[in-house]
N, C-alpha and C. Protein backbone atom coordinates (compact mmCIF):
# COMPACT_ATOMS: atom_id res chain seq x y z
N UNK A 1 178.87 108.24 102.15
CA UNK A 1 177.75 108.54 101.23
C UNK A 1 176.70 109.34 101.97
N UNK A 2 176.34 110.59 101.53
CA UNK A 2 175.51 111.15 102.04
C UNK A 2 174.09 110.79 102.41
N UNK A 3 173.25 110.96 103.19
CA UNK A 3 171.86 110.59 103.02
C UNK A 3 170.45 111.61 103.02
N UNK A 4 169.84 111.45 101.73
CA UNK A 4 168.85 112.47 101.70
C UNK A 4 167.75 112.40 102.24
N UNK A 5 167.33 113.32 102.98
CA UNK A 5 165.85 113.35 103.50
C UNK A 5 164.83 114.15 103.03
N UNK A 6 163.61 113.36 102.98
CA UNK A 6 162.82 114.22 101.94
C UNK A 6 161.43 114.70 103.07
N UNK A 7 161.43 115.75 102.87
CA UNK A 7 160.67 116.53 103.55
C UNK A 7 159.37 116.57 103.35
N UNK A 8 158.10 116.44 103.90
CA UNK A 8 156.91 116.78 102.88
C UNK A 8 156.02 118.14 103.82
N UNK A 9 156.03 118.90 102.73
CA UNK A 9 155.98 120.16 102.51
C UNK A 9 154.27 120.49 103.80
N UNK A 10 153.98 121.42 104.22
CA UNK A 10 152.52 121.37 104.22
C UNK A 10 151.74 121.87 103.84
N UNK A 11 151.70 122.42 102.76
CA UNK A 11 150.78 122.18 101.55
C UNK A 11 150.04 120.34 101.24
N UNK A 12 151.45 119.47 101.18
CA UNK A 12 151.41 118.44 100.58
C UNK A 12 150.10 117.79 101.57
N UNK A 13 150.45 117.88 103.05
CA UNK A 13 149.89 116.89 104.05
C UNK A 13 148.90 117.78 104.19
N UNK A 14 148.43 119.09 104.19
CA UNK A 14 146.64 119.34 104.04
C UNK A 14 146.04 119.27 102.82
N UNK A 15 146.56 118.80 101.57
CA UNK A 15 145.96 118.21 100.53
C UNK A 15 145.76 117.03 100.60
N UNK A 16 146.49 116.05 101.22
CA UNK A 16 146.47 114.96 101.68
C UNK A 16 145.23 114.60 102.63
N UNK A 17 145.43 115.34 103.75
CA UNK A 17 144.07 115.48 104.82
C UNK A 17 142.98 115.35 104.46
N UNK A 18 142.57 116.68 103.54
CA UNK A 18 141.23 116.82 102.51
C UNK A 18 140.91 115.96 101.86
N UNK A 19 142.10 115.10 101.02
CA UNK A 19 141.96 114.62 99.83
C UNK A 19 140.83 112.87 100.96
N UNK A 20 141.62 112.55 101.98
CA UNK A 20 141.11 111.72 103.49
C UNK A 20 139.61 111.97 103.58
N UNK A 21 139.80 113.14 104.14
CA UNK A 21 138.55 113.82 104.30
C UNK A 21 137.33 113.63 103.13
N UNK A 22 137.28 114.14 101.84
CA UNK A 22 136.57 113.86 100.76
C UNK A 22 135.99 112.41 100.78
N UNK A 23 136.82 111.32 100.77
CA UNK A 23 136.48 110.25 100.73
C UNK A 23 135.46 109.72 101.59
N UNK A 24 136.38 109.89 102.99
CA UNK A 24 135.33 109.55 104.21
C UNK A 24 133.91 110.49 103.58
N UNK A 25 133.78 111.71 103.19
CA UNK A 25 132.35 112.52 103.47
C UNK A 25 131.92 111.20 102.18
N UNK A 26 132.32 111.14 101.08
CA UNK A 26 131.59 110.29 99.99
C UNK A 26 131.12 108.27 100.49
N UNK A 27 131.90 108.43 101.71
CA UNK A 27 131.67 107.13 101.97
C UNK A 27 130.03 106.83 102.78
N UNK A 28 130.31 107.77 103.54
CA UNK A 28 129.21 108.09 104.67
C UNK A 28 127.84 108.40 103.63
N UNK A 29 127.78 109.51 102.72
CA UNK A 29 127.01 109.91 102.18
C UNK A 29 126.41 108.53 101.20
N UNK A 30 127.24 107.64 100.38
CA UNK A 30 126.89 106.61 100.10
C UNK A 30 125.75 105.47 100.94
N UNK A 31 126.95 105.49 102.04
CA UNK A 31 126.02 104.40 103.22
C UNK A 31 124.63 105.18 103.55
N UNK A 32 124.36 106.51 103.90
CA UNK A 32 123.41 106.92 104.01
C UNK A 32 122.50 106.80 102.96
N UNK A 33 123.08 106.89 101.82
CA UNK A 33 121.33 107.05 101.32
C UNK A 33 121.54 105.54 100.47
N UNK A 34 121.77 104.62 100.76
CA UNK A 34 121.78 102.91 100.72
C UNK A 34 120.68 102.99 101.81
N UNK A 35 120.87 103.36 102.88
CA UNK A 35 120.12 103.39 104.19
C UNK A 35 118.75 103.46 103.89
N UNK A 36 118.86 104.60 103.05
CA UNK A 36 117.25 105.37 103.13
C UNK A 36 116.75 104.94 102.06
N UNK A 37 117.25 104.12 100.76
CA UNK A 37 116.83 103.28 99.95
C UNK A 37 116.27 101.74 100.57
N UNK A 38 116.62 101.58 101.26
CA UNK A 38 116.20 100.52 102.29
C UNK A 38 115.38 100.63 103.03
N UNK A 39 115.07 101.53 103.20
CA UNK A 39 114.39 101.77 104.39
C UNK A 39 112.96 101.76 103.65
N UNK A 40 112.68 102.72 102.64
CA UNK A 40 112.08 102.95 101.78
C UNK A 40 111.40 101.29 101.06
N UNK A 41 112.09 100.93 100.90
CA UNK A 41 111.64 99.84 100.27
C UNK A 41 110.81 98.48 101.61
N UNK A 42 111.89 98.76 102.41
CA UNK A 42 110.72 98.06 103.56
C UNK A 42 109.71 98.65 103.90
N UNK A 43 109.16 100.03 103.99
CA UNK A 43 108.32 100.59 104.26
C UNK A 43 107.11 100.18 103.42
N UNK A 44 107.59 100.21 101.84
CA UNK A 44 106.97 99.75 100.72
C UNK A 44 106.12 98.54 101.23
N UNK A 45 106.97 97.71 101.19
CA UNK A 45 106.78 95.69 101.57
C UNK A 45 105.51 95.91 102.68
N UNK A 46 105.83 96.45 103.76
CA UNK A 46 105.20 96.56 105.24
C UNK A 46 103.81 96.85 104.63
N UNK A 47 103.67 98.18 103.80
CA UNK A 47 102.24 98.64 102.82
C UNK A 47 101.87 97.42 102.35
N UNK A 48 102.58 97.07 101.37
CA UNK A 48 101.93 96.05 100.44
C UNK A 48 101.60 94.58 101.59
N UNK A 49 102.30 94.31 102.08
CA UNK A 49 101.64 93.51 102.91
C UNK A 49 100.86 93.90 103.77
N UNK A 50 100.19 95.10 104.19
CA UNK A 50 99.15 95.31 105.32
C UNK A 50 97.79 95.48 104.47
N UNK A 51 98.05 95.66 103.26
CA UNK A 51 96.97 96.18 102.00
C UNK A 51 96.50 94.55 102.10
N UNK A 52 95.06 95.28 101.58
CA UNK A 52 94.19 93.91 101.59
C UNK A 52 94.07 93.64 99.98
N UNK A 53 93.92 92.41 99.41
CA UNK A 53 93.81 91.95 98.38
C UNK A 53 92.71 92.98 97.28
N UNK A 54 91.56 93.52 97.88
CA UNK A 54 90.67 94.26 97.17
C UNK A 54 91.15 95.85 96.76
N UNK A 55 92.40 96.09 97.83
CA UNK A 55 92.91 97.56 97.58
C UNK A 55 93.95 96.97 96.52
N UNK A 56 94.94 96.79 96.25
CA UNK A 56 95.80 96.15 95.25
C UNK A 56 95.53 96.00 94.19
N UNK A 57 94.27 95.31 93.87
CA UNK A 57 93.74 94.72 92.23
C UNK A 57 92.89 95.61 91.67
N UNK A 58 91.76 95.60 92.95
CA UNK A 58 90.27 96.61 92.14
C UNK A 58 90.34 97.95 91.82
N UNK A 59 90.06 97.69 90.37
CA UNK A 59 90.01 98.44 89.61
C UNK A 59 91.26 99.04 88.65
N UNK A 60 91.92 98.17 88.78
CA UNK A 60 93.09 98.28 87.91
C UNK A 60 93.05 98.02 86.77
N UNK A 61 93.96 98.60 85.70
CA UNK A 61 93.76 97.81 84.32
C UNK A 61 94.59 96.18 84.21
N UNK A 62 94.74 95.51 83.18
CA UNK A 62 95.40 94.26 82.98
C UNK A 62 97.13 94.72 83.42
N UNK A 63 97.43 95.53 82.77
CA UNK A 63 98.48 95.50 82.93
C UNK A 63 99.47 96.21 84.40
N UNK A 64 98.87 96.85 84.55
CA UNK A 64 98.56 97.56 86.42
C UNK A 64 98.22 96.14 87.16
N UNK A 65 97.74 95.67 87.30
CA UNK A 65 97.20 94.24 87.65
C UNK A 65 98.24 93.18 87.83
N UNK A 66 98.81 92.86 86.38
CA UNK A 66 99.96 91.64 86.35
C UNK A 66 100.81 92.43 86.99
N UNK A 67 101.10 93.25 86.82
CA UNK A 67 102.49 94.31 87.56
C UNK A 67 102.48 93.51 89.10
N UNK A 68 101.44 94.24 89.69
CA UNK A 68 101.26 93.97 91.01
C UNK A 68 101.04 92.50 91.45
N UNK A 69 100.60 91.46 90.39
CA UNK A 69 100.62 90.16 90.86
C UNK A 69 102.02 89.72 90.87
N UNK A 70 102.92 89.91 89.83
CA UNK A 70 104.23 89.36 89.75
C UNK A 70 104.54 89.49 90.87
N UNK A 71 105.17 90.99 91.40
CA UNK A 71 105.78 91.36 92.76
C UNK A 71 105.11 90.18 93.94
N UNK A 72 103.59 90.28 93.73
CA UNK A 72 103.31 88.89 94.92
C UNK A 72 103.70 88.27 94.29
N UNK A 73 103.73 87.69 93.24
CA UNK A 73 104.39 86.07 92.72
C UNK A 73 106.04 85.79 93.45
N UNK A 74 106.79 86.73 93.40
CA UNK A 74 107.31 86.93 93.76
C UNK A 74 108.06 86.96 95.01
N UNK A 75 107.28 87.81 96.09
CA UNK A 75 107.08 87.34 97.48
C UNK A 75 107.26 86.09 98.10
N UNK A 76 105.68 85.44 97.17
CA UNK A 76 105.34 84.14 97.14
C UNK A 76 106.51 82.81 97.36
N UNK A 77 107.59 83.45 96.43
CA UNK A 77 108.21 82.31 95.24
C UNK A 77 109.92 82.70 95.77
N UNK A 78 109.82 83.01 96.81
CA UNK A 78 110.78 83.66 97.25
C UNK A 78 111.78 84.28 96.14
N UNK A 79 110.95 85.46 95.56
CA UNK A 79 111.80 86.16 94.71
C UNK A 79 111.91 85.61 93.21
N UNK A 80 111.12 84.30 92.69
CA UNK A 80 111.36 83.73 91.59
C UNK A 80 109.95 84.13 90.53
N UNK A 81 110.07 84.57 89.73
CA UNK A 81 109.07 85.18 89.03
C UNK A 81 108.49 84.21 87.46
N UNK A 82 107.36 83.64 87.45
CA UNK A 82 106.58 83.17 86.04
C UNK A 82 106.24 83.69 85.15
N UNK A 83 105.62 84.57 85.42
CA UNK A 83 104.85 85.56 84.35
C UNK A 83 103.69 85.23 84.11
N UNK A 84 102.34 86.21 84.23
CA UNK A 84 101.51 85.66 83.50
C UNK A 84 100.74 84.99 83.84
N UNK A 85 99.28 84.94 83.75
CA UNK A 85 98.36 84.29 84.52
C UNK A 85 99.01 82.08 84.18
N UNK A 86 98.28 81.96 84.96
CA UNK A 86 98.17 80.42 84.62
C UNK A 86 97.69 79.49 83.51
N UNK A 87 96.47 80.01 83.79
CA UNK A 87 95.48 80.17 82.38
C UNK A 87 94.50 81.01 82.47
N UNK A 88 93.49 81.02 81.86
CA UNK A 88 92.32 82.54 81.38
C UNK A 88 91.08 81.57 80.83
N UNK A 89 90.01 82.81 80.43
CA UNK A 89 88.96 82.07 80.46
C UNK A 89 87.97 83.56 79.74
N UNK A 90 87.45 83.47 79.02
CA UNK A 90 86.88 84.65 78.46
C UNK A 90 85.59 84.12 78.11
N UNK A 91 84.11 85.59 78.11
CA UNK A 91 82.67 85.19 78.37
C UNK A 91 82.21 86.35 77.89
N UNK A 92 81.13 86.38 77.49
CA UNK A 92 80.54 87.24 76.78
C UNK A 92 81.14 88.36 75.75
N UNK A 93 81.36 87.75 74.70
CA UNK A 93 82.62 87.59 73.70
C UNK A 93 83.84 88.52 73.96
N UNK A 94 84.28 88.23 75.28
CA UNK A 94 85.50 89.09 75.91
C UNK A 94 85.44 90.06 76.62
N UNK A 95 84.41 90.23 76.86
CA UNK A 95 83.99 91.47 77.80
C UNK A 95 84.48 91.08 79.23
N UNK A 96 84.36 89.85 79.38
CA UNK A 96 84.36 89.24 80.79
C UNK A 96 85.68 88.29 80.76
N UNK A 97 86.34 88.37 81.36
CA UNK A 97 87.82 87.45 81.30
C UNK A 97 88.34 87.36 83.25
N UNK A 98 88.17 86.08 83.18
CA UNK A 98 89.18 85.48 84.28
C UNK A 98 90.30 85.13 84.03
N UNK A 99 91.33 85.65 84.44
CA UNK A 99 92.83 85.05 84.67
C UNK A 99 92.87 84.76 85.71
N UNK A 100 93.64 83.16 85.81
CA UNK A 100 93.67 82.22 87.10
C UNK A 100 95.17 82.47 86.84
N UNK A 101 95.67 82.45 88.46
CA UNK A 101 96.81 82.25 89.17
C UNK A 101 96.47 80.68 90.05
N UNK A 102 96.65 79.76 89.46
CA UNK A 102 96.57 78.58 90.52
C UNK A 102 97.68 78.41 91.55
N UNK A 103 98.69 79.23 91.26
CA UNK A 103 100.24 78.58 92.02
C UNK A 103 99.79 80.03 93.14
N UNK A 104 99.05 80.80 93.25
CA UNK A 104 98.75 81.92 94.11
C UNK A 104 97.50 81.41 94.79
N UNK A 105 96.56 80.74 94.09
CA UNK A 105 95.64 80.32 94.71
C UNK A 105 94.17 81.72 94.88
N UNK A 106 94.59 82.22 93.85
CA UNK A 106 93.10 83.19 93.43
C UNK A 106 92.76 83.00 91.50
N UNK A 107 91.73 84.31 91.54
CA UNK A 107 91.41 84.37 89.83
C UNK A 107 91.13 85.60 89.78
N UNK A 108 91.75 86.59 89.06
CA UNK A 108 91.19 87.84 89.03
C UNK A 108 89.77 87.99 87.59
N UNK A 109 89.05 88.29 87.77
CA UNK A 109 87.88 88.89 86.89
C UNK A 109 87.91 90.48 86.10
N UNK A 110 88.07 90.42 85.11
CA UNK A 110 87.92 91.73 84.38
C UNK A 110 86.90 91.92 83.80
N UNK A 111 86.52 92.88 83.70
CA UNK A 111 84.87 93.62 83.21
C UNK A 111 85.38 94.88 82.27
N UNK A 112 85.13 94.84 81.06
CA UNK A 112 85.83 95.79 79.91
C UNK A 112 87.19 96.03 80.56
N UNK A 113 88.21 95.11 80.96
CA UNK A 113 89.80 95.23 80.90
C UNK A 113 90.22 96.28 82.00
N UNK A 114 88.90 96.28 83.20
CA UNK A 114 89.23 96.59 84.50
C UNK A 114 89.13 95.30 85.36
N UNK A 115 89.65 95.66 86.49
CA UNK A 115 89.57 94.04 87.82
C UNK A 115 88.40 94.78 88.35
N UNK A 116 87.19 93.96 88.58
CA UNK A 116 86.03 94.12 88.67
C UNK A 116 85.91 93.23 90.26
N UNK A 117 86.60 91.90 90.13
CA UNK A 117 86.20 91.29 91.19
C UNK A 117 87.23 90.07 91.40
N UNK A 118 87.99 89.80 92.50
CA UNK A 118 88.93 89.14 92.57
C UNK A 118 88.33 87.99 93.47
N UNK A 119 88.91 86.47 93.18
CA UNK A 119 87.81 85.11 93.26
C UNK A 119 89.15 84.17 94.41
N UNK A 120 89.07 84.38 95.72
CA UNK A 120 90.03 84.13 96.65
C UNK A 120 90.07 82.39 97.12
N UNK A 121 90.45 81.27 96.94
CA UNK A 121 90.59 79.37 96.88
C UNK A 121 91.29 79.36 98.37
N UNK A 122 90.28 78.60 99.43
CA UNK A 122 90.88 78.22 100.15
C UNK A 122 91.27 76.59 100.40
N UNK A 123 90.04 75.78 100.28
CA UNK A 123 89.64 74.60 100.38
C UNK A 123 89.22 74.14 99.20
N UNK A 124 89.35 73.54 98.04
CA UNK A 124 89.31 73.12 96.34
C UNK A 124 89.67 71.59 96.50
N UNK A 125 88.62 71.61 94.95
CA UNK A 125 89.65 70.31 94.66
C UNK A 125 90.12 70.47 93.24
N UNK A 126 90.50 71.12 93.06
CA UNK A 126 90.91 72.05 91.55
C UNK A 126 92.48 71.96 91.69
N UNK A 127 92.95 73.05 91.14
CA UNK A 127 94.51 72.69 90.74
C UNK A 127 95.32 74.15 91.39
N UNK A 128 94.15 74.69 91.87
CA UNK A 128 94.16 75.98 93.06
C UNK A 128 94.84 75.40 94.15
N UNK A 129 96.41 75.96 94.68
CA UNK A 129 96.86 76.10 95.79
C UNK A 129 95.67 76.51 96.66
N UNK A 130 95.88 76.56 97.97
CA UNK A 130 95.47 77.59 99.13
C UNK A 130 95.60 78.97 99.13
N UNK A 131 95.02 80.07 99.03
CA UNK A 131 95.33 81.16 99.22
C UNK A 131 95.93 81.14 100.71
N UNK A 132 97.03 82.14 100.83
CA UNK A 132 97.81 82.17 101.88
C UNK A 132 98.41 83.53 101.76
N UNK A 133 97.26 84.80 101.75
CA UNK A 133 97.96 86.23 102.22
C UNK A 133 97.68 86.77 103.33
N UNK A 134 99.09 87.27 103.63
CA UNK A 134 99.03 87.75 105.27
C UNK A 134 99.33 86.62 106.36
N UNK A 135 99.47 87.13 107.69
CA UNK A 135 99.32 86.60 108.24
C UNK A 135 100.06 85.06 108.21
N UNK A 136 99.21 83.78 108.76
CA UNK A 136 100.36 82.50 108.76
C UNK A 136 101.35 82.33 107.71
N UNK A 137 102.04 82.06 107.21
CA UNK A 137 101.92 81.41 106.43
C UNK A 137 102.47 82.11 105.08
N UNK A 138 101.75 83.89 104.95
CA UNK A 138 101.58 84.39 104.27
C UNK A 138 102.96 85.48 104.05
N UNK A 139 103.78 85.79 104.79
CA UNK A 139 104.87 86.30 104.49
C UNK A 139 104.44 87.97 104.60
N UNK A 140 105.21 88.71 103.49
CA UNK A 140 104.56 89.80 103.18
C UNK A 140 103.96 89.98 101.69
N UNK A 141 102.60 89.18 102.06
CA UNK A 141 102.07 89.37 100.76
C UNK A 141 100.46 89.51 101.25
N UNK A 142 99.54 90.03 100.79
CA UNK A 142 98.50 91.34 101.08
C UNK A 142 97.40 90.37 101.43
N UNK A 143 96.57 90.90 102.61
CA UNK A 143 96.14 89.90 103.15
C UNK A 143 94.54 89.67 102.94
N UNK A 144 93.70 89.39 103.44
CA UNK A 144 92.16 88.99 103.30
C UNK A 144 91.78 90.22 104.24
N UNK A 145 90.70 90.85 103.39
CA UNK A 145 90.26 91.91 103.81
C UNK A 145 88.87 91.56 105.05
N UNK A 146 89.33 92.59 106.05
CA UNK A 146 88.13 92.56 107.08
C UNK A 146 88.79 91.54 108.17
N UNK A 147 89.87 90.98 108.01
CA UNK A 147 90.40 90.28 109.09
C UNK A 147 89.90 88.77 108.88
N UNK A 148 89.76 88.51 107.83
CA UNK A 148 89.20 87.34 107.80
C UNK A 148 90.57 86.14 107.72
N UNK A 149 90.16 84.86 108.36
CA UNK A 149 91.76 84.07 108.19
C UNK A 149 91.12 82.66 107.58
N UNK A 150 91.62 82.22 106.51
CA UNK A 150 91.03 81.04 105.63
C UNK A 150 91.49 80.04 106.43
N UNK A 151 92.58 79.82 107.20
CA UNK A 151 93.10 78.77 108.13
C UNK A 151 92.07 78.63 109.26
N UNK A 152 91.78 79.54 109.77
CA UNK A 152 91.25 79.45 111.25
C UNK A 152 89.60 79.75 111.34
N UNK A 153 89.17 80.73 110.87
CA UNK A 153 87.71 81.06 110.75
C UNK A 153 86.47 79.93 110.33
N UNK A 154 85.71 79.81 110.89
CA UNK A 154 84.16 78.97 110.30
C UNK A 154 83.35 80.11 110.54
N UNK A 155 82.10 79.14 109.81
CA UNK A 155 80.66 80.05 109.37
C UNK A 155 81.05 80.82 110.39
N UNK A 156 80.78 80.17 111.57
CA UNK A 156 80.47 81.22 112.84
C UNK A 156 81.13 82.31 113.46
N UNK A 157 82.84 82.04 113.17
CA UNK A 157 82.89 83.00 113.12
C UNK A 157 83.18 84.20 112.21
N UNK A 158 83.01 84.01 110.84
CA UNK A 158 82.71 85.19 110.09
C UNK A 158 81.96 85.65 110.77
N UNK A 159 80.05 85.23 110.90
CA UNK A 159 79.44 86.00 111.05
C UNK A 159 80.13 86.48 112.45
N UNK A 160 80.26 86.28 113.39
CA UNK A 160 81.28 86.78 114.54
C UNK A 160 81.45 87.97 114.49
N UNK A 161 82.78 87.87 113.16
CA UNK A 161 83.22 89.38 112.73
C UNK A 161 82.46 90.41 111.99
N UNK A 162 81.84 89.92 111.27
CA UNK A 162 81.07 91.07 110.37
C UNK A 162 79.91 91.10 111.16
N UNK A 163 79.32 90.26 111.56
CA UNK A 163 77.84 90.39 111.58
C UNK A 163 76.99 89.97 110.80
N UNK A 164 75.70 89.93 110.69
CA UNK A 164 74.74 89.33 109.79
C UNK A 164 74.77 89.47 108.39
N UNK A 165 74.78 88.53 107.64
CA UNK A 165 74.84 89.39 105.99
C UNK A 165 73.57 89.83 105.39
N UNK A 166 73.94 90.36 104.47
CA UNK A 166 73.17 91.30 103.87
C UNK A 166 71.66 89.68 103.46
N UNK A 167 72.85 88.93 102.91
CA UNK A 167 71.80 87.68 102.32
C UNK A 167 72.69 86.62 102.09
N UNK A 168 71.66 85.22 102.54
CA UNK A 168 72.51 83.91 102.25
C UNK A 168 71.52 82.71 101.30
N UNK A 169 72.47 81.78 100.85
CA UNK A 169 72.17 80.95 100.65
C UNK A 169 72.92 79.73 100.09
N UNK A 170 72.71 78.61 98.78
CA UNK A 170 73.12 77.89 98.78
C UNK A 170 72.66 76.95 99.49
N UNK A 171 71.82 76.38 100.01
CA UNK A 171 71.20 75.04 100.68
C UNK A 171 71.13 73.65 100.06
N UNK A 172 71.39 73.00 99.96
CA UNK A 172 71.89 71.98 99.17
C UNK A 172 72.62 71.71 98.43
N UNK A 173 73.18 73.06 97.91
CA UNK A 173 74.49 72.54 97.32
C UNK A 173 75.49 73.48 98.11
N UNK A 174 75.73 74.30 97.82
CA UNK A 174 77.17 75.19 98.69
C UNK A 174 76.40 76.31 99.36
N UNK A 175 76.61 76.31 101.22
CA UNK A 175 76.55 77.45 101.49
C UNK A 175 77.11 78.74 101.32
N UNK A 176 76.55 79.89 101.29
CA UNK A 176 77.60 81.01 101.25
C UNK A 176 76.31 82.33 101.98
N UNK A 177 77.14 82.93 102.20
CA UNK A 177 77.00 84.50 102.55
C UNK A 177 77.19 85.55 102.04
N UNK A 178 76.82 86.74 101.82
CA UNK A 178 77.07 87.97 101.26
C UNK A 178 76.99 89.37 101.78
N UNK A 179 77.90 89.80 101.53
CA UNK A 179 77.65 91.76 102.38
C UNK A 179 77.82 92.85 101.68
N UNK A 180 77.07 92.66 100.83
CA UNK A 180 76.86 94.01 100.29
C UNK A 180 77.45 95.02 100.23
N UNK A 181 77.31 95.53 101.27
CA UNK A 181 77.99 97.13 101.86
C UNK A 181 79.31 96.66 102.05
N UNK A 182 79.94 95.45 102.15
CA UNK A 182 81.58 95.52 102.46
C UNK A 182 82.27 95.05 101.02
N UNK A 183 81.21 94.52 99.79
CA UNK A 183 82.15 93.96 98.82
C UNK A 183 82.18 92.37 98.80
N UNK A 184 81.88 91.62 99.64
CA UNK A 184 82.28 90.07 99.83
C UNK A 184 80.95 89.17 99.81
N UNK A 185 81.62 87.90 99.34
CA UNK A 185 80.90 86.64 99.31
C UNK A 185 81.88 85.72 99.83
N UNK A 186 81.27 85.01 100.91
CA UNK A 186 82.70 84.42 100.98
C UNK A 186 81.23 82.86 100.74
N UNK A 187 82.02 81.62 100.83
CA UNK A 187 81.54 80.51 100.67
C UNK A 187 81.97 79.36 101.49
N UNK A 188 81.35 78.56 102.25
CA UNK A 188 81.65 77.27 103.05
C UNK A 188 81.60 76.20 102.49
N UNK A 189 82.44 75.22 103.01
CA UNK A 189 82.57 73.98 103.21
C UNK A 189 80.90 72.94 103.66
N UNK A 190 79.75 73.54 103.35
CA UNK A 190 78.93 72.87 104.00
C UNK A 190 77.56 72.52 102.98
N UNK A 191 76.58 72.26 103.27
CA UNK A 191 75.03 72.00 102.30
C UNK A 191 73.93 72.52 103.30
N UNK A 192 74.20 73.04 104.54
CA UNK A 192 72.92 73.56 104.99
C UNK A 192 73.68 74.38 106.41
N UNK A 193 72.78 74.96 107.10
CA UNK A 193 73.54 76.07 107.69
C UNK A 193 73.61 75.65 109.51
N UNK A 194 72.78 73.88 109.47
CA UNK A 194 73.33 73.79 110.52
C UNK A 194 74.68 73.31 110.74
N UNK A 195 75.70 73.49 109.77
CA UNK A 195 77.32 72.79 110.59
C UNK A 195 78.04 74.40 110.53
N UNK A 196 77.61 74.75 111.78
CA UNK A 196 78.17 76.55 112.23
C UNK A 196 79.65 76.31 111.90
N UNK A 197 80.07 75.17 112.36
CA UNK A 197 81.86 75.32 112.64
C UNK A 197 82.63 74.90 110.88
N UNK A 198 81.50 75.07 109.46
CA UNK A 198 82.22 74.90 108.58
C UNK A 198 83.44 75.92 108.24
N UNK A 199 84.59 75.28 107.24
CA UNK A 199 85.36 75.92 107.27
C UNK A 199 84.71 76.70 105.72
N UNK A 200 85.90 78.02 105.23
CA UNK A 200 85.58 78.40 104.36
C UNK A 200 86.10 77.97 103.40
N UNK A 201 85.30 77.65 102.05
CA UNK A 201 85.83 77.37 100.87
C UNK A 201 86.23 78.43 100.18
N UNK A 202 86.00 79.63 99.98
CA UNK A 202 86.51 80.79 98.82
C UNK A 202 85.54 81.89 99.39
N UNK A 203 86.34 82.94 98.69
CA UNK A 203 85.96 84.45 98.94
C UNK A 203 85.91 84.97 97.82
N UNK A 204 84.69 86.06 96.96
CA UNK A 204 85.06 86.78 96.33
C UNK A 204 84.71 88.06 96.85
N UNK A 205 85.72 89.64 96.22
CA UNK A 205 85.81 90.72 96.39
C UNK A 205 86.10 91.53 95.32
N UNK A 206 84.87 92.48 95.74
CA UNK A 206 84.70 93.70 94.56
C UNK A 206 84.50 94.92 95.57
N UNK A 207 84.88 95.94 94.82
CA UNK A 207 84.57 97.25 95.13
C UNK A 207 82.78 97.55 95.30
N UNK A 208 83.08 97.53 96.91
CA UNK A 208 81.38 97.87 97.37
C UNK A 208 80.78 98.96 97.04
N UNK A 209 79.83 99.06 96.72
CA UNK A 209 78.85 100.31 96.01
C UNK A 209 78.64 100.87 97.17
N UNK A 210 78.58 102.72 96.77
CA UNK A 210 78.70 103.66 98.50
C UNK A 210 77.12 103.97 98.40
């Protein structure tokens, strides 16, 4: 019985080659720009977490606003998303509206359906988590502006960092501080201004007038 051998032509095996070739270039080209979609998006994260809480919110509308809280909710929640403030609170027949995030541990403030001024919970006895952006604790989610750390900082050393404020008070009932020129109030743990080493109770931040 005879035996046939089948030849392959070369035509066949440099169509073959190419046909090799094609793939590999579509494989590579794939992995590459997976790459640079990645890359991209950590670059993103790295921003949004080096951004301070007052660049993020102020002056956004409501819906620009929740956008950007989810994604921290998010962060937060390792990736698990609620929706939607916690609860709200409206004043001067709607002109003025707080939406609380308690599971974030802030309250954003709107002024005609812009963020006017964002209201930062460190120490509460409310239903306010801890704020926890940046830094310990905080993952990559946007941190307290001016370097300030709600874990570690007292009176003393805010003023430390900033320097003198613009104006204080609160004496008998809650101390606090204010700076004008930077946007902030932050508030202590104390009733008079001799316990230097109080911790801070809350921060609020608005867009400082130039």
């Amino acid at each position: 019985m005879a035996t046939t051998t089948t030849t392959t032509r070369p035509e066949e095996e440099e169509e073959e080659r190419q046909k090799n070739e094609d793939e590999n270039d579509t494989i590579k080209v794939v992995a590459k720009t997976s790459a640079i979609i990645n890359a991209r998006a950590e670059e993103e994260e790295d921003a949004f977490s080096s951004s301070s809480v007052g660049t993020l919110l102020l002056g956004k509308n409501k819906a620009e606003a929740r956008e950007t809280i989810e994604r921290w909710r998010g962060t937060a929640n390792g990736g698990r998303k609620s929706g939607g403030p916690t609860s709200e609170k409206s004043f001067q027949n709607g002109e003025i509206l707080y939406e609380n995030y308690a599971d974030l541990g802030f309250s954003v403030e709107f002024l005609r359906e812009s963020v006017d001024c964002v209201h930062l919970y460190n120490e509460t006895k409310t239903d306010f988590v801890p704020f926890r952006g940046g830094g310990k604790g905080g993952g990559k989610m946007p941190s307290l502006p001016f370097g300030i750390d709600f874990e570690e900082d007292t009176a003393k050393d805010v003023v430390g960092k900033l320097g003198e404020p613009t104006s204080k008070g609160g004496t008998g009932v809650q101390i606090f501080i204010v700076y004008e020129m930077l946007g902030i109030k932050i508030s202590f743990n104390a009733l008079d201004w001799e316990n230097a080493g109080a911790s801070i109770h809350s921060m609020a931040v608005w867009k400082a007038s130039d």
